[in-house]
C-alpha atoms as a PDB file:
ATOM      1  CA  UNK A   1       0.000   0.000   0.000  1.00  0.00           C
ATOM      2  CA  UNK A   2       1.594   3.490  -1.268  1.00  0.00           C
ATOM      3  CA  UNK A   3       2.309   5.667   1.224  1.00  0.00           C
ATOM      4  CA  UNK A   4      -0.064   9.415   1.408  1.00  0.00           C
ATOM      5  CA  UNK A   5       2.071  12.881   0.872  1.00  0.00           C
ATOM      6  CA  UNK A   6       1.505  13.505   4.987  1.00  0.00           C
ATOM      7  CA  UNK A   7       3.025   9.967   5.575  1.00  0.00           C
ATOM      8  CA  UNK A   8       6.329  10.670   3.802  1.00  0.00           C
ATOM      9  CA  UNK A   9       6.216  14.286   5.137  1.00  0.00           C
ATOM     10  CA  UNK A  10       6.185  12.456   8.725  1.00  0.00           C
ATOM     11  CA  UNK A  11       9.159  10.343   8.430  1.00  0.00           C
ATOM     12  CA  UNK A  12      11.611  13.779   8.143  1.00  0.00           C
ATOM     13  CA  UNK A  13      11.971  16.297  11.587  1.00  0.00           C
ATOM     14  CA  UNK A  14      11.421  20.016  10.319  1.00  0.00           C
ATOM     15  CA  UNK A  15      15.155  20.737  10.632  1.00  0.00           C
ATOM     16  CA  UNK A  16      16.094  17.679   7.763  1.00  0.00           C
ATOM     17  CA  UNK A  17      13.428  19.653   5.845  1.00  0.00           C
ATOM     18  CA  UNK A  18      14.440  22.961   6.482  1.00  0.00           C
ATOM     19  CA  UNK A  19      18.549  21.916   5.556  1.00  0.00           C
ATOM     20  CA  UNK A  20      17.276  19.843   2.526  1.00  0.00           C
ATOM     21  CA  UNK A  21      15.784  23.385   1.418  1.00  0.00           C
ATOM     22  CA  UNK A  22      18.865  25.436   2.317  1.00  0.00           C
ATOM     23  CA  UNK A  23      21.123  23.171   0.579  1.00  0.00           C
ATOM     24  CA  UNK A  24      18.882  23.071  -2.435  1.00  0.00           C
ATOM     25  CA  UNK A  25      18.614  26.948  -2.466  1.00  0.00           C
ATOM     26  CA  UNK A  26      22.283  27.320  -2.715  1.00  0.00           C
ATOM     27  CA  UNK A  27      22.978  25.052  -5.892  1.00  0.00           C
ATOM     28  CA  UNK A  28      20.344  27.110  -7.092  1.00  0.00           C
ATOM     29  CA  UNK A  29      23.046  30.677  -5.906  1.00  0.00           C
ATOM     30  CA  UNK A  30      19.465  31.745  -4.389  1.00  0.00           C
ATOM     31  CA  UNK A  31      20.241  33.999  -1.949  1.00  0.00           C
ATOM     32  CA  UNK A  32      17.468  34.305   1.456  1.00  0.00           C
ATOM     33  CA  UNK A  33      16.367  37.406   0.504  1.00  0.00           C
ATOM     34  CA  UNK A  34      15.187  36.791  -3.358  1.00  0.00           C
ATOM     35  CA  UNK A  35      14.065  33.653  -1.796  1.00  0.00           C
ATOM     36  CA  UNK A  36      12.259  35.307   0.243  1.00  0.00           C
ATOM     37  CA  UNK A  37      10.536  37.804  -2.712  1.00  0.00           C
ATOM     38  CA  UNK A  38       9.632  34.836  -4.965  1.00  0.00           C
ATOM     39  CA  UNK A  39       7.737  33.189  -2.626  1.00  0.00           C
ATOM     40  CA  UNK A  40       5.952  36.064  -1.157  1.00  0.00           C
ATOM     41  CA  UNK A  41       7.411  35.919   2.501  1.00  0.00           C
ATOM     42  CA  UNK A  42       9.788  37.678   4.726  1.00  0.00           C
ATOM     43  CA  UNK A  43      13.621  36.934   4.869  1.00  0.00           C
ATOM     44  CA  UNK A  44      12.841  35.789   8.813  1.00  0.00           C
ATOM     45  CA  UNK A  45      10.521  33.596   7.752  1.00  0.00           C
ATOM     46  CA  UNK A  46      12.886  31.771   5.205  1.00  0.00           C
ATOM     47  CA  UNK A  47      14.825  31.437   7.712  1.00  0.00           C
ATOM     48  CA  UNK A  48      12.855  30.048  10.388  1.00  0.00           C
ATOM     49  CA  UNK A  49      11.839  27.295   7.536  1.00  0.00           C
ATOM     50  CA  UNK A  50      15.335  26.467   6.638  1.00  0.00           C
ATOM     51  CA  UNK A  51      16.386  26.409  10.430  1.00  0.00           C
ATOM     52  CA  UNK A  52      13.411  23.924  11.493  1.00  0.00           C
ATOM     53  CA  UNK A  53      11.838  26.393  13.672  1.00  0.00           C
ATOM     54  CA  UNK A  54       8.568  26.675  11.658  1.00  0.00           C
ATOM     55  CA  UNK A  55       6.989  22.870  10.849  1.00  0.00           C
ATOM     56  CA  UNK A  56       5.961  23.269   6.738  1.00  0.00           C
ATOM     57  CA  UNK A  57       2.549  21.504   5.647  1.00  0.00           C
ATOM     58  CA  UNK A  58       2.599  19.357   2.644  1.00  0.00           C
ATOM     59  CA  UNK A  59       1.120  22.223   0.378  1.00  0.00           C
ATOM     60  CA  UNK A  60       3.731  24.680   1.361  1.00  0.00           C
ATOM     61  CA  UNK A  61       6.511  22.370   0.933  1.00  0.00           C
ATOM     62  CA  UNK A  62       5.105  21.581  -3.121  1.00  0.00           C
ATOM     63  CA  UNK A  63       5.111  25.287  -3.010  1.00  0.00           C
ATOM     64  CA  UNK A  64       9.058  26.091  -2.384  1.00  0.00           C
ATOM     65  CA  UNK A  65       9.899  22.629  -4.265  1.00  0.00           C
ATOM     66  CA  UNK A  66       8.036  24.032  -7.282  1.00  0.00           C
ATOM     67  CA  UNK A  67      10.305  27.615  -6.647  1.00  0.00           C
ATOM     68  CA  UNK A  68      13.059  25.151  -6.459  1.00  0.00           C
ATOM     69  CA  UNK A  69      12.799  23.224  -9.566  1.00  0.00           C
ATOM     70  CA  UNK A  70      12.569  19.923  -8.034  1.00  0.00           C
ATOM     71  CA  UNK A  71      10.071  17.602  -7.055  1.00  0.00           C
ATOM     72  CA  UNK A  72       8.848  17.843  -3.767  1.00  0.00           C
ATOM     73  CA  UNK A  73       9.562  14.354  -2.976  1.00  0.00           C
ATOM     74  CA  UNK A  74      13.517  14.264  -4.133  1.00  0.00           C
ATOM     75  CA  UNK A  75      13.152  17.706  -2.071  1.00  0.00           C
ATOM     76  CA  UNK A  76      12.659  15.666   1.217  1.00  0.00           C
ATOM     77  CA  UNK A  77      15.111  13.175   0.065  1.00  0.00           C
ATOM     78  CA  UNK A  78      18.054  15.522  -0.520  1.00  0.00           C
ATOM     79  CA  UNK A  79      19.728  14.174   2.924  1.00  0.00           C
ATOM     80  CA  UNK A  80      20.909  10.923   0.906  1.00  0.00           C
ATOM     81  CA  UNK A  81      22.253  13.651  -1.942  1.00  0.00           C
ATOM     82  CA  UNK A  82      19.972  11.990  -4.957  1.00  0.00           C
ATOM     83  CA  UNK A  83      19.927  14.972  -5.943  1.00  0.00           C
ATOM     84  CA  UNK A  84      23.539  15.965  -6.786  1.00  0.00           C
ATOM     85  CA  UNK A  85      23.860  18.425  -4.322  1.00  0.00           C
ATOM     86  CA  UNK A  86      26.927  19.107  -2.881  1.00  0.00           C
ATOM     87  CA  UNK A  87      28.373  17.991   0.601  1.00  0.00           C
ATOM     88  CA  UNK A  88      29.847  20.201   3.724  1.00  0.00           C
ATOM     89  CA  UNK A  89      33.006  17.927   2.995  1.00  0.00           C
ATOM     90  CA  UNK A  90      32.794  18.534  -0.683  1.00  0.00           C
ATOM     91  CA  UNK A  91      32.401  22.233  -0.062  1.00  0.00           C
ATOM     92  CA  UNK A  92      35.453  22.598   1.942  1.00  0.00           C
ATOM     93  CA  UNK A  93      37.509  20.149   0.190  1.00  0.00           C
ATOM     94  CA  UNK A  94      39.927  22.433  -1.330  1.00  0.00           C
ATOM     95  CA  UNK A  95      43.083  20.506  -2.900  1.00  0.00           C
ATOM     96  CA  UNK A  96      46.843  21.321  -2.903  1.00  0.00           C
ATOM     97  CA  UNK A  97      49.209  19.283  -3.725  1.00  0.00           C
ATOM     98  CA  UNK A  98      51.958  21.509  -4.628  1.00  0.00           C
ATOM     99  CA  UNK A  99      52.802  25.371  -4.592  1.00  0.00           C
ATOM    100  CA  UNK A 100      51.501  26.060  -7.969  1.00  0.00           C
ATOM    101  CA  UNK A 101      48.278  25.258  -5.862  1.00  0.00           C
ATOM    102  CA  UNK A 102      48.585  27.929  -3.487  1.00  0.00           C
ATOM    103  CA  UNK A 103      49.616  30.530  -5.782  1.00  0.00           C
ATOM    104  CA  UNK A 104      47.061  29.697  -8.406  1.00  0.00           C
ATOM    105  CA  UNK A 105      44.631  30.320  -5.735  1.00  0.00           C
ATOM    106  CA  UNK A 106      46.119  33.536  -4.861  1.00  0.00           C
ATOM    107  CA  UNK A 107      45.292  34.967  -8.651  1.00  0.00           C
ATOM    108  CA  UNK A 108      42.309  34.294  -8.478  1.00  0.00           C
ATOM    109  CA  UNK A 109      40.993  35.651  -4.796  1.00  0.00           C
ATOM    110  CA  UNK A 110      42.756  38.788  -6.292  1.00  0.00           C
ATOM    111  CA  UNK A 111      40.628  38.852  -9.440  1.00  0.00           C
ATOM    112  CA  UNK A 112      37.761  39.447  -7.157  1.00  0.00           C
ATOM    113  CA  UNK A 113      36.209  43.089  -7.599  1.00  0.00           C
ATOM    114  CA  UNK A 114      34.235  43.015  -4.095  1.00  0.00           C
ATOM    115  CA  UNK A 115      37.437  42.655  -1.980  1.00  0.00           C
ATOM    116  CA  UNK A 116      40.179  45.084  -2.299  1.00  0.00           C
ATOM    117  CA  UNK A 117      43.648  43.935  -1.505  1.00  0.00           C
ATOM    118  CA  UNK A 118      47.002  44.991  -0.992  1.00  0.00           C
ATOM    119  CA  UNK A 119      50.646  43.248  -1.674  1.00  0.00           C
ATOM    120  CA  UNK A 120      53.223  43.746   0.322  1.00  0.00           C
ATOM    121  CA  UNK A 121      57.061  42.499   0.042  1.00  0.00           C
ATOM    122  CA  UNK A 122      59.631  43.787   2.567  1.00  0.00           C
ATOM    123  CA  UNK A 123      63.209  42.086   2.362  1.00  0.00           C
ATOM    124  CA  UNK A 124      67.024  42.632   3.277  1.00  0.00           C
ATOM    125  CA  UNK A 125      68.903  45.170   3.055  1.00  0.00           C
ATOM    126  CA  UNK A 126      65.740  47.670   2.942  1.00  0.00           C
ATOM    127  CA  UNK A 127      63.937  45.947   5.700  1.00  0.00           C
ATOM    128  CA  UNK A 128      65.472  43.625   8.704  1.00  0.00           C
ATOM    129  CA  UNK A 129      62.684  40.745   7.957  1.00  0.00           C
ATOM    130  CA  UNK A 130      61.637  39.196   4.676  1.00  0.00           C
ATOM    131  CA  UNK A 131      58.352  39.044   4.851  1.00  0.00           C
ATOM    132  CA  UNK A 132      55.570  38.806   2.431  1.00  0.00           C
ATOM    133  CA  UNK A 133      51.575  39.434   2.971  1.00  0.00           C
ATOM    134  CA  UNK A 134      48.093  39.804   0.861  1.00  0.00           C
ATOM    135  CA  UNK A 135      46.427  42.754   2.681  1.00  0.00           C
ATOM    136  CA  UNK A 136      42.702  43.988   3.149  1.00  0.00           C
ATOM    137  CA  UNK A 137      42.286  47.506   4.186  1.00  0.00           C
ATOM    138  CA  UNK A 138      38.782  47.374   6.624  1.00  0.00           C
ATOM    139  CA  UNK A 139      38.497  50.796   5.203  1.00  0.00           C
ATOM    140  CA  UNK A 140      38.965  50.085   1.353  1.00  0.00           C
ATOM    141  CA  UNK A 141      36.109  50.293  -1.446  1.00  0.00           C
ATOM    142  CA  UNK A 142      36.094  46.584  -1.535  1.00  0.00           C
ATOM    143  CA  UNK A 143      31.975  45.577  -0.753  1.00  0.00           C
ATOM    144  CA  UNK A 144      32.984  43.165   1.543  1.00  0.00           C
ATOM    145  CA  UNK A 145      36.312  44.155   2.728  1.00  0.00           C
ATOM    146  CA  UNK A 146      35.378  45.588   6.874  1.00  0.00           C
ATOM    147  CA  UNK A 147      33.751  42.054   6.881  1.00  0.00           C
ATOM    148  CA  UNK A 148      36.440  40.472   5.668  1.00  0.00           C
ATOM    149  CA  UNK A 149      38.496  42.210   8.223  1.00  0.00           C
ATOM    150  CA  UNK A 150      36.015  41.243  11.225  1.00  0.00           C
ATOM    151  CA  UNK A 151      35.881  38.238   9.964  1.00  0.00           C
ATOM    152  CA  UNK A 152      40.386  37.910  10.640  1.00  0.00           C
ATOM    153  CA  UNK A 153      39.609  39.683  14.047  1.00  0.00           C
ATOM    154  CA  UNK A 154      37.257  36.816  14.836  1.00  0.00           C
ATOM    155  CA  UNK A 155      39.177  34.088  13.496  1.00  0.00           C
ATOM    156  CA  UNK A 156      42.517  35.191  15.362  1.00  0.00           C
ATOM    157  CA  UNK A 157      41.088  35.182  18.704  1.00  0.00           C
ATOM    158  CA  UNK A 158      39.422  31.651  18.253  1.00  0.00           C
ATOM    159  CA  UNK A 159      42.996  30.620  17.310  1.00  0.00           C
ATOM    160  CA  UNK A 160      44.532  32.048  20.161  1.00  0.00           C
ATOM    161  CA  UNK A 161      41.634  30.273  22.824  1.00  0.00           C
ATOM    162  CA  UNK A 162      42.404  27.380  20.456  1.00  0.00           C
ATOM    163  CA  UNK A 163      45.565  27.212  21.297  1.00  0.00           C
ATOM    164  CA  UNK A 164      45.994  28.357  25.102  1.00  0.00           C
ATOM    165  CA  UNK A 165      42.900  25.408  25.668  1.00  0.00           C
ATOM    166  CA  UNK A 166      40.650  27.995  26.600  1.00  0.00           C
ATOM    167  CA  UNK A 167      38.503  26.439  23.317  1.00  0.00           C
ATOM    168  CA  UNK A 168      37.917  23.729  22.285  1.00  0.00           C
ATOM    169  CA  UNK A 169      38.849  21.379  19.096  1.00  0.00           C
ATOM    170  CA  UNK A 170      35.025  20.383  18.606  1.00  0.00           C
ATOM    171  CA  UNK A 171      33.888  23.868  19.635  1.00  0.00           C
ATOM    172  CA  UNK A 172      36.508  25.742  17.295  1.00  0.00           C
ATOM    173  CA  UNK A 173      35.011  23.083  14.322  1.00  0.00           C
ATOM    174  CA  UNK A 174      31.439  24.277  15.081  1.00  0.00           C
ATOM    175  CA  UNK A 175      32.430  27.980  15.248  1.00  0.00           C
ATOM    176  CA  UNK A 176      34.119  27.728  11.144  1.00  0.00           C
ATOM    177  CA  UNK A 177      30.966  25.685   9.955  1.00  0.00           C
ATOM    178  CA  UNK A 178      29.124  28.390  11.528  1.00  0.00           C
ATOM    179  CA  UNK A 179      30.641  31.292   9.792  1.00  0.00           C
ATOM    180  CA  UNK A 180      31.062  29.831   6.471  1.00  0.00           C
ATOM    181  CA  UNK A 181      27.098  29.299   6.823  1.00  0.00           C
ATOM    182  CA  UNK A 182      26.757  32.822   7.807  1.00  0.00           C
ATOM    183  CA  UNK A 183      28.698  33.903   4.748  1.00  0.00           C
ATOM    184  CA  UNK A 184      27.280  31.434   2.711  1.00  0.00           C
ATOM    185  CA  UNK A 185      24.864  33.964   0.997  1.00  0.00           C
ATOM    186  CA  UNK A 186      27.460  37.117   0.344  1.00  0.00           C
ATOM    187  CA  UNK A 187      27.861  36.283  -3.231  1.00  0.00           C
ATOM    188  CA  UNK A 188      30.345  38.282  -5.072  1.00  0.00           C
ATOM    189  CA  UNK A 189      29.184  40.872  -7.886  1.00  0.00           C
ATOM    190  CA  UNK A 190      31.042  39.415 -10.607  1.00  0.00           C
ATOM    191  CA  UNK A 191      29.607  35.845  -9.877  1.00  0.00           C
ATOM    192  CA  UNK A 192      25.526  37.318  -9.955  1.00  0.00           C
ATOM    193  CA  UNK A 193      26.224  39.465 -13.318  1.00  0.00           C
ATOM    194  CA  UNK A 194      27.768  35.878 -14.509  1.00  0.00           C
ATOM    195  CA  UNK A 195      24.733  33.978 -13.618  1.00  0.00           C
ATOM    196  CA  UNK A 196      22.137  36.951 -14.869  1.00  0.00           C
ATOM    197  CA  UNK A 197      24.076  36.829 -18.558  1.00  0.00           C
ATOM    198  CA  UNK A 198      24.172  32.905 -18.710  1.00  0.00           C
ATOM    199  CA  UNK A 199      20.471  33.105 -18.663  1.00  0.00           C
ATOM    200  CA  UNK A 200      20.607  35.375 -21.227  1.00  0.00           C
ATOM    201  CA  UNK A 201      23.350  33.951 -23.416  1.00  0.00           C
ATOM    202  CA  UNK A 202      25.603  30.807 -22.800  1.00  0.00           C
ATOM    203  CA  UNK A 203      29.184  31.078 -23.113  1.00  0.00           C
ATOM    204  CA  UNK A 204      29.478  34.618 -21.197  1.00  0.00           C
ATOM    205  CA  UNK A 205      33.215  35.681 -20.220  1.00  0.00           C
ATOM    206  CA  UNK A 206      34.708  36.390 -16.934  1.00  0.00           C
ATOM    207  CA  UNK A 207      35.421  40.250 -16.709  1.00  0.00           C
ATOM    208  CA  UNK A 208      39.039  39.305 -14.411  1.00  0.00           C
ATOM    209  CA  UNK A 209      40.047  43.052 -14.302  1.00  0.00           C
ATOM    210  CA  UNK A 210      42.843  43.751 -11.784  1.00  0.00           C
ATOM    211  CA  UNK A 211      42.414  47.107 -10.893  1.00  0.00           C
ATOM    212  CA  UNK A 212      41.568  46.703  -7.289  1.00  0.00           C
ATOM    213  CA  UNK A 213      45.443  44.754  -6.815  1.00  0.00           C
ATOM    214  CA  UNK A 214      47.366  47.800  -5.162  1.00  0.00           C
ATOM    215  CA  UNK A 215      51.409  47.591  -4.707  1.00  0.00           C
ATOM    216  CA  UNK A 216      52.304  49.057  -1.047  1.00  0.00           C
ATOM    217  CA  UNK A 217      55.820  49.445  -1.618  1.00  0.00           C
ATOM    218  CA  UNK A 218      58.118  48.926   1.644  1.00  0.00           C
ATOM    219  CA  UNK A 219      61.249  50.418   0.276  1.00  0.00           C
ATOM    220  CA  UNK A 220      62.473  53.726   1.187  1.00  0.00           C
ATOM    221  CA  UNK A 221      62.768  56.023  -2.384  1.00  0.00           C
ATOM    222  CA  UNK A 222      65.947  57.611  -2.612  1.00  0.00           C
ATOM    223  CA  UNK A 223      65.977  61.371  -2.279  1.00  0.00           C
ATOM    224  CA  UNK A 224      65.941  63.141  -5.878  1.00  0.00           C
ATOM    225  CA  UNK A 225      68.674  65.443  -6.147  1.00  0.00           C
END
């Protein structure tokens, strides 16, 4: 005997729902808020429904599976990823295996328009240290380059609690899946104009203009004479 639509609903809490929506929303690159418009709701309230704090009927879970492009069914079965979304551990897997790695992955945070940064290079005989940095300015024009900044503030001083045993290894694991989920929807300019053109045309090329890359030089300039 098939099962009815409240009978599945039943066998998932409200928070597997409300993380099988999240997770859908982001392959999607929805963000909350124009989640929120499309369906006619406040931000809060998408929240509260991807959170598990408000328990969805069967109608209004058809009606944010329709917004979602997927059945509502594969919606509640996301959990067991039958739906090609992507993991936490996929997410974060970043690999490298060599230096090339590190420094490919330098070019391109420093192709991004919404961050700001700054190089800096100090070495013997100018400079007592050689040293080396990629800087953000919590001042700059960069959109999100004070929360960037916070962000370092915040991250240093669970390092240092992390490290006198003040914190600890579990809690400091909770606190970084935390903030990436709090980041999660700060998408970057260039990557929303890129998704707004493919719908338009396929094909659509990466604007990867460097102007925001400034040189702090650390060398004293020799007096003209």
């Amino acid at each position: 005997m098939a099962m009815s639509d409240n009978q599945r609903l039943a066998m998932y809490t409200a928070e597997e729902i409300g993380n099988a929506i999240k997770r859908r929303r982001r392959q999607l690159k929805i963000t909350q808020k124009e989640f929120a418009r499309r369906l006619d709701k406040s931000e809060r309230t998408i929240q509260k429904y991807e959170s598990g704090e408000i328990t969805m009927k069967i109608d209004l879970i058809k009606q944010v599976a329709d917004e979602l492009d997927i059945p509502w069914q594969e919606l509640l079965e996301a959990k067991t990823d039958k739906i090609g979304i992507v993991t936490e551990e996929e997410i974060s897997s970043y690999h490298f295996h060599n230096l090339s790695d590190v420094i490919s992955a330098l070019f391109t945070m420093t192709e991004l328009k919404d961050i700001s940064f700054q190089l800096s290079c100090t070495k013997p005989p100018e400079n007592p240290e050689w040293t080396s940095a990629l800087m953000v300015d919590g001042k700059g024009d960069g959109t999100y380059n004070a929360d960037f900044c916070l962000f370092m503030e915040n991250w240093m001083n669970k390092l240092t609690a992390l490290q006198s045993g003040k914190l600890s290894k579990e809690s400091y694991d909770t606190w970084k899946r935390e903030m990436l989920d709090y980041y999660s929807d700060s998408y970057f300019s260039d990557f929303s104009s890129q998704m707004a053109k493919q719908k338009k045309s396929t094909g659509a090329k990466k604007n990867s203009s460097l102007t925001r890359i400034h040189i702090v030089s650390t060398k004293e300039e020799a007096d003209d004479k």
